[in-house]
PDB file of N, CA and C in Angstrom:
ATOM      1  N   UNK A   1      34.575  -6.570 -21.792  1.00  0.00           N
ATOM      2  CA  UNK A   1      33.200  -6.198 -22.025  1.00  0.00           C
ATOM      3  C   UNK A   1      32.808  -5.181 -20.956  1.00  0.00           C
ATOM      4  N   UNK A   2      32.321  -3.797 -20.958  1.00  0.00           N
ATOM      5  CA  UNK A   2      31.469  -3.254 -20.470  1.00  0.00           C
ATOM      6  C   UNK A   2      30.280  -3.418 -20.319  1.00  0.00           C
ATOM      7  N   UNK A   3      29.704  -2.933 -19.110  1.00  0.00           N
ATOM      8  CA  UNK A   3      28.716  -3.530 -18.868  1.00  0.00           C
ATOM      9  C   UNK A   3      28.244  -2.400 -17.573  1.00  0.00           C
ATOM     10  N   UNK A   4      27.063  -1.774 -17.855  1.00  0.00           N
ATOM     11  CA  UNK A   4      26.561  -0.896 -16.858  1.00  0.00           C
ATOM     12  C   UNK A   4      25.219  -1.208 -16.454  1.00  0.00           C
ATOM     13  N   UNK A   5      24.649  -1.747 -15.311  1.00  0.00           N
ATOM     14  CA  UNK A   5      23.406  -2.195 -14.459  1.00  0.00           C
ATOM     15  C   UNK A   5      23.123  -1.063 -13.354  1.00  0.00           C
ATOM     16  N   UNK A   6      21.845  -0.420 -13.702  1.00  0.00           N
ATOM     17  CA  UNK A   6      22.098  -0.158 -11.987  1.00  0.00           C
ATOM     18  C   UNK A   6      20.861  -0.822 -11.688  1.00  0.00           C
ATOM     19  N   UNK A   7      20.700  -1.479 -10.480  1.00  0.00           N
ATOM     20  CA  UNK A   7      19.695  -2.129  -9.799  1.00  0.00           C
ATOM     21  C   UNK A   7      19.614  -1.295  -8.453  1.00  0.00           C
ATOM     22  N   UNK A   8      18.524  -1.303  -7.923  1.00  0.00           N
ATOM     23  CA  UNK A   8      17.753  -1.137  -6.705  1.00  0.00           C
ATOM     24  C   UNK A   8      17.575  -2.165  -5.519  1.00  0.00           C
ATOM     25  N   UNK A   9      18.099  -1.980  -4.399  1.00  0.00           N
ATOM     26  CA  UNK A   9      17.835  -3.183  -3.312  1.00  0.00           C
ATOM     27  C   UNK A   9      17.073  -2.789  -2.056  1.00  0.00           C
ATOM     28  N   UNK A  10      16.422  -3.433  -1.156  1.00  0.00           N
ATOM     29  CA  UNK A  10      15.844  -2.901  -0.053  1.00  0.00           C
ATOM     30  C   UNK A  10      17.285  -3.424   1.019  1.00  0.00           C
ATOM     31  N   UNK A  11      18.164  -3.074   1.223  1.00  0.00           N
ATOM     32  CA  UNK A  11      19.003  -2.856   2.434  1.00  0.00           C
ATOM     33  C   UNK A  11      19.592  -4.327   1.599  1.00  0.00           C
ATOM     34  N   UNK A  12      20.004  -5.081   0.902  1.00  0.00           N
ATOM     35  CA  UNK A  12      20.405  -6.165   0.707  1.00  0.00           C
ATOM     36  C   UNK A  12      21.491  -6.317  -0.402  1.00  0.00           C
ATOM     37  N   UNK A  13      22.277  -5.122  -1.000  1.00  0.00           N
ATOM     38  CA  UNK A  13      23.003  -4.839  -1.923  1.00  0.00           C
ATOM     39  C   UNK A  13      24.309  -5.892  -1.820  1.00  0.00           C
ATOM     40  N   UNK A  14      24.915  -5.269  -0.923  1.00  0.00           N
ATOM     41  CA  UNK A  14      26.024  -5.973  -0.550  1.00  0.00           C
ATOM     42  C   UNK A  14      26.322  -7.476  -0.699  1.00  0.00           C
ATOM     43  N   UNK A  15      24.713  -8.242   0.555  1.00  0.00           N
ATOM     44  CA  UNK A  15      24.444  -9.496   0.245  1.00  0.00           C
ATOM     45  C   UNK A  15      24.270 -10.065  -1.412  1.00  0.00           C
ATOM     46  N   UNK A  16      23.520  -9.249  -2.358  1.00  0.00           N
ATOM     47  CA  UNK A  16      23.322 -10.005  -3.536  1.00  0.00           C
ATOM     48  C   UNK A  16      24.741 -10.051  -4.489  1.00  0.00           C
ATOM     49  N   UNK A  17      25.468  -8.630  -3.846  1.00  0.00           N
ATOM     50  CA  UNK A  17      26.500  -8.185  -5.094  1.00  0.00           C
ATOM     51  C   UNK A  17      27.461  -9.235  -4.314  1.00  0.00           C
ATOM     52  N   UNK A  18      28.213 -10.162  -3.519  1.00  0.00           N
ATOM     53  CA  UNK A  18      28.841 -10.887  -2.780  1.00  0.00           C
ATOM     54  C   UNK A  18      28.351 -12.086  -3.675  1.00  0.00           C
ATOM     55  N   UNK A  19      26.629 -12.771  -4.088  1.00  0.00           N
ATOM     56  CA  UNK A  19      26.353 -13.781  -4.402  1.00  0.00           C
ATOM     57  C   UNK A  19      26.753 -13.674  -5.887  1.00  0.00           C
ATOM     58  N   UNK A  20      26.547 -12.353  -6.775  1.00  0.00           N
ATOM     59  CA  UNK A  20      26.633 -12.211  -7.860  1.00  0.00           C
ATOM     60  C   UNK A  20      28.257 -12.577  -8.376  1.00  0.00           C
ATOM     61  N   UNK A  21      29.220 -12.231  -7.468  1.00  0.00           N
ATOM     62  CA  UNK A  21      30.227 -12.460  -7.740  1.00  0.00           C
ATOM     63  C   UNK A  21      30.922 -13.750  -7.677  1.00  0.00           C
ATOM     64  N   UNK A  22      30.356 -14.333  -6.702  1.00  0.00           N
ATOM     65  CA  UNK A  22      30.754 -15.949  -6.569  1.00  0.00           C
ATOM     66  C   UNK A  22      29.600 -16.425  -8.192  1.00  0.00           C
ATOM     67  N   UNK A  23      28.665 -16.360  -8.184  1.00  0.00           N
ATOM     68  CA  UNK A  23      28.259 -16.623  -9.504  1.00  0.00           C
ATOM     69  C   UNK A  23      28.710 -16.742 -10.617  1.00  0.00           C
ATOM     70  N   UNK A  24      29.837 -15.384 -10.840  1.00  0.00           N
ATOM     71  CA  UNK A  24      30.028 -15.249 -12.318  1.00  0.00           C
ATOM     72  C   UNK A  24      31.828 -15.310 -11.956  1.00  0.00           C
ATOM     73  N   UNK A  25      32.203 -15.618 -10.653  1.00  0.00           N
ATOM     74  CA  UNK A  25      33.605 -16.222 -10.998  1.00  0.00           C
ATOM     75  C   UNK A  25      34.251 -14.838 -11.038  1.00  0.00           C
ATOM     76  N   UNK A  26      34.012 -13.868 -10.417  1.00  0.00           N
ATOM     77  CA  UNK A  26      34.474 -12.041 -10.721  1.00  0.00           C
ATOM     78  C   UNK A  26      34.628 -11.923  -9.284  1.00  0.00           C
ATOM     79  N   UNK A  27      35.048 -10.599  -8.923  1.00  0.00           N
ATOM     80  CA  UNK A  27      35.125  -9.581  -7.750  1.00  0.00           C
ATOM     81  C   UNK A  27      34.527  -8.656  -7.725  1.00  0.00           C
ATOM     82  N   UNK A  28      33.815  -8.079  -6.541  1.00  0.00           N
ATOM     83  CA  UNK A  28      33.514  -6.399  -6.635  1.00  0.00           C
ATOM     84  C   UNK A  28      34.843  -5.742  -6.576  1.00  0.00           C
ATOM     85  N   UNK A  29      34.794  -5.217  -7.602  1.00  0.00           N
ATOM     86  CA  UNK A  29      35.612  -3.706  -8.395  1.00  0.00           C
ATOM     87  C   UNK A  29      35.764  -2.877  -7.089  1.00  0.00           C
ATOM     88  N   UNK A  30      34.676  -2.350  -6.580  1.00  0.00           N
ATOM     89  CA  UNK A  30      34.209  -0.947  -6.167  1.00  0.00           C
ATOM     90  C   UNK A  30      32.925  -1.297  -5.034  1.00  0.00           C
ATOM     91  N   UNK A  31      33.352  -0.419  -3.779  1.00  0.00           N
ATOM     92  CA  UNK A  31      31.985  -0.644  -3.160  1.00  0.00           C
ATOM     93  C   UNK A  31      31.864   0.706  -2.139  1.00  0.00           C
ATOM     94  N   UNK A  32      31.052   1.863  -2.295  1.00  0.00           N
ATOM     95  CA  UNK A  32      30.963   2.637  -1.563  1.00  0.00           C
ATOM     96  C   UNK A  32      29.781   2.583  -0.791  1.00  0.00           C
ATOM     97  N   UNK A  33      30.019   3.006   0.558  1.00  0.00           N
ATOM     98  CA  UNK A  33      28.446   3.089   1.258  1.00  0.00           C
ATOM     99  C   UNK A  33      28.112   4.637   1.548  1.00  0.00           C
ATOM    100  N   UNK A  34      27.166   5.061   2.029  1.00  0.00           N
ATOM    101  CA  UNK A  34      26.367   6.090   2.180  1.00  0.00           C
ATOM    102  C   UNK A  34      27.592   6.722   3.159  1.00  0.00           C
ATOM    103  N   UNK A  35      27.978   6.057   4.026  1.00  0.00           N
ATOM    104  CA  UNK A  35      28.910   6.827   5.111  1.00  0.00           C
ATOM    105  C   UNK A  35      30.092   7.605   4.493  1.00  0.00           C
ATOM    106  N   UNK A  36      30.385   7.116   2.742  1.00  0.00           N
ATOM    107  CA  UNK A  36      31.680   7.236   2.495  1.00  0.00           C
ATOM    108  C   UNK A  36      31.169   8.249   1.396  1.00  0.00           C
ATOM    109  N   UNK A  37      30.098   8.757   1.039  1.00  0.00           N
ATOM    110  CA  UNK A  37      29.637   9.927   0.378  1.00  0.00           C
ATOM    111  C   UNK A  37      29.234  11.432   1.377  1.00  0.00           C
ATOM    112  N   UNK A  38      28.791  11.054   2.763  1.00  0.00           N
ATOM    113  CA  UNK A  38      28.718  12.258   3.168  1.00  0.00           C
ATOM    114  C   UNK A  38      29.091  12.217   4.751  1.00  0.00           C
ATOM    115  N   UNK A  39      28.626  12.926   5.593  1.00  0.00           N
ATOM    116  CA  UNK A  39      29.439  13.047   6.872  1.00  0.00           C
ATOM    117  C   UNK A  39      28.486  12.166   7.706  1.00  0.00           C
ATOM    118  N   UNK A  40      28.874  10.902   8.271  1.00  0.00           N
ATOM    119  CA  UNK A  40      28.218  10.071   8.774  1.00  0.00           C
ATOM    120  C   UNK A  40      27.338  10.808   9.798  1.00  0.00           C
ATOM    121  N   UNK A  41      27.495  11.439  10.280  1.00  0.00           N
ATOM    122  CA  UNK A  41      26.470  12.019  11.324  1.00  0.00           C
ATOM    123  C   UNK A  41      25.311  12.333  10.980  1.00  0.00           C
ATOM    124  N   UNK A  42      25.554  12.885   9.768  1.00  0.00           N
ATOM    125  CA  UNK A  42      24.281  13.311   8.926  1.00  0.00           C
ATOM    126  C   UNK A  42      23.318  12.382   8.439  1.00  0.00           C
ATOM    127  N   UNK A  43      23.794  11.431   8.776  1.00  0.00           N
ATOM    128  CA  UNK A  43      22.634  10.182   8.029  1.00  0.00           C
ATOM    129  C   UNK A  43      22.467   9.380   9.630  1.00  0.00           C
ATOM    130  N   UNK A  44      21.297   9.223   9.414  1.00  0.00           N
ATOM    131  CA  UNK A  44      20.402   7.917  10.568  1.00  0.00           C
ATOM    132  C   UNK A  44      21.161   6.835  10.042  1.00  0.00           C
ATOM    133  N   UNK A  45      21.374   6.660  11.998  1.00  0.00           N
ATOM    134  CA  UNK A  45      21.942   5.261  12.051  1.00  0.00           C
ATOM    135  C   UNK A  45      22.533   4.123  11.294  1.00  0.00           C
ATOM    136  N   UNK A  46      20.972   3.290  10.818  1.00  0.00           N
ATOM    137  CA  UNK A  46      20.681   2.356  10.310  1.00  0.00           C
ATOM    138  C   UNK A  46      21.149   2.820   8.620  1.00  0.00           C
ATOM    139  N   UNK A  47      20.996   3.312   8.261  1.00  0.00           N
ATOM    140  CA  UNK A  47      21.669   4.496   6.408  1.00  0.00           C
ATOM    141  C   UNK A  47      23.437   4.194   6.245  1.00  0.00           C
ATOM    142  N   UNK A  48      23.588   4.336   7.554  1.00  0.00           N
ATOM    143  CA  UNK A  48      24.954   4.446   7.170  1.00  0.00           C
ATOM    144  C   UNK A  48      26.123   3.314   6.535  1.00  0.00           C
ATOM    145  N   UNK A  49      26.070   2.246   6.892  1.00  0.00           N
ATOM    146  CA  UNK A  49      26.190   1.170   6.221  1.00  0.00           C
ATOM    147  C   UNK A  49      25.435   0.490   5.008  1.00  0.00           C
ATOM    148  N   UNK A  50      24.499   1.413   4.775  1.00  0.00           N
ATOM    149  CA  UNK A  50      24.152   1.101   3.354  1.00  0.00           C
ATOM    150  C   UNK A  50      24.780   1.178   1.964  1.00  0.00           C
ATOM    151  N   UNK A  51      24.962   0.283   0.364  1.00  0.00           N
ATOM    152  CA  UNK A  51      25.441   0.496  -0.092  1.00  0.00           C
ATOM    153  C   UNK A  51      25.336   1.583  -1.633  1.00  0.00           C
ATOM    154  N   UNK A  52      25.814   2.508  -1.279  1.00  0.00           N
ATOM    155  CA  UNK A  52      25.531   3.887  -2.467  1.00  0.00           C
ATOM    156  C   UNK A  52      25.788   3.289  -3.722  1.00  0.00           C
ATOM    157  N   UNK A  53      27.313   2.579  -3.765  1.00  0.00           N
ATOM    158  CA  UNK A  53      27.415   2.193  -5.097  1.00  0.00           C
ATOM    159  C   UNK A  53      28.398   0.788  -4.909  1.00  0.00           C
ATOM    160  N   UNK A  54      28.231  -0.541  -6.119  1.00  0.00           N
ATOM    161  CA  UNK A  54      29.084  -1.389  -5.866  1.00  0.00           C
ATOM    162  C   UNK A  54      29.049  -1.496  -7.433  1.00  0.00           C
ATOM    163  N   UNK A  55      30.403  -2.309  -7.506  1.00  0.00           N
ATOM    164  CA  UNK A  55      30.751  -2.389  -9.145  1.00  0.00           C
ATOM    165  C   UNK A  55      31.320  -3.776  -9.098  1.00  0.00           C
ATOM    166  N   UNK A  56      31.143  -4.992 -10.304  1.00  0.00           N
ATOM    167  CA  UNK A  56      31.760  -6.329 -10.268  1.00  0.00           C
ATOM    168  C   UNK A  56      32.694  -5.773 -11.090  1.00  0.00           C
ATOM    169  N   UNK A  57      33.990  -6.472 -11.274  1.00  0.00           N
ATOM    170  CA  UNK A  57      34.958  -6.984 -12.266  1.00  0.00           C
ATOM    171  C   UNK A  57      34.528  -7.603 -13.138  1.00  0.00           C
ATOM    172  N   UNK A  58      34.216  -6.613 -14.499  1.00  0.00           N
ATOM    173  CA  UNK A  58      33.437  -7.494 -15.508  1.00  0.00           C
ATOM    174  C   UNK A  58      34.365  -7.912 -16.552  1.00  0.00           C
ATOM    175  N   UNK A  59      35.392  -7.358 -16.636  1.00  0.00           N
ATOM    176  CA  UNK A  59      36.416  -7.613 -17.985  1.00  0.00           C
ATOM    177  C   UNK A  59      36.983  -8.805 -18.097  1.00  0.00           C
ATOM    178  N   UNK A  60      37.369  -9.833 -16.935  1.00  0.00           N
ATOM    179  CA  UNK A  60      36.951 -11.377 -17.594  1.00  0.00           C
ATOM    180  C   UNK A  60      35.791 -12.293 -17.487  1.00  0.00           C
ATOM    181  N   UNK A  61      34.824 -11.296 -17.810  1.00  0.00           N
ATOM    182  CA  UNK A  61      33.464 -12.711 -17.556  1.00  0.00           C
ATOM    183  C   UNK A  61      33.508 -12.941 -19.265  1.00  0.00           C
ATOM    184  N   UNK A  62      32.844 -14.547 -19.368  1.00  0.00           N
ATOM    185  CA  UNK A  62      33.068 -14.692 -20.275  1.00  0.00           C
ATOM    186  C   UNK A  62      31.600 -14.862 -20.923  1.00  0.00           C
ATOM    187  N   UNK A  63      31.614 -14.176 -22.467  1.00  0.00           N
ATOM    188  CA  UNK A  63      30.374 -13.816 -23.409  1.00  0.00           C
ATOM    189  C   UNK A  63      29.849 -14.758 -23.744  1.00  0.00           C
ATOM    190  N   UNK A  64      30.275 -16.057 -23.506  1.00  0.00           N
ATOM    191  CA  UNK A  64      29.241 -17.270 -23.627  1.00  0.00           C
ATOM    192  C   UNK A  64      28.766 -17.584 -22.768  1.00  0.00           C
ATOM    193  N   UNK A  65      29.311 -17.295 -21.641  1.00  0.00           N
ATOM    194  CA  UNK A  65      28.515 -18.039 -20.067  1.00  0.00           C
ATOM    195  C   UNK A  65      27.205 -17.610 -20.172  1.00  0.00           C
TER     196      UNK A  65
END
């Protein structure tokens, strides 16, 4: 199953996409942060460990759960 979400977080991505995955019994796929899109220097501090993009392993969740 495909499956495309994008959600919005205030600095807490990581934390929810970590809970989401123990939830549904999956892995994050994919997880890029801000540092790994442009030249860390260029971003404040606190930005840089933020997460740009994360993706679960959706292809065995199952359509009845």
């Amino acid at each position: 199953m495909k499956l495309d979400v994008f959600l919005s977080f205030n600095g807490q991505a990581e934390e929810a996409f970590r809970f989401y995955a123990d939830l549904f019994q999956t892995e994050i796929k994919g997880l890029v942060r801000a540092s790994d899109m442009m030249d860390p220097a260029d971003l404040p501090a606190a930005k840089r460990d933020k997460i740009a993009w994360v993706a679960l392993d959706t292809e065995k969740l199952d359509p009845e759960w």
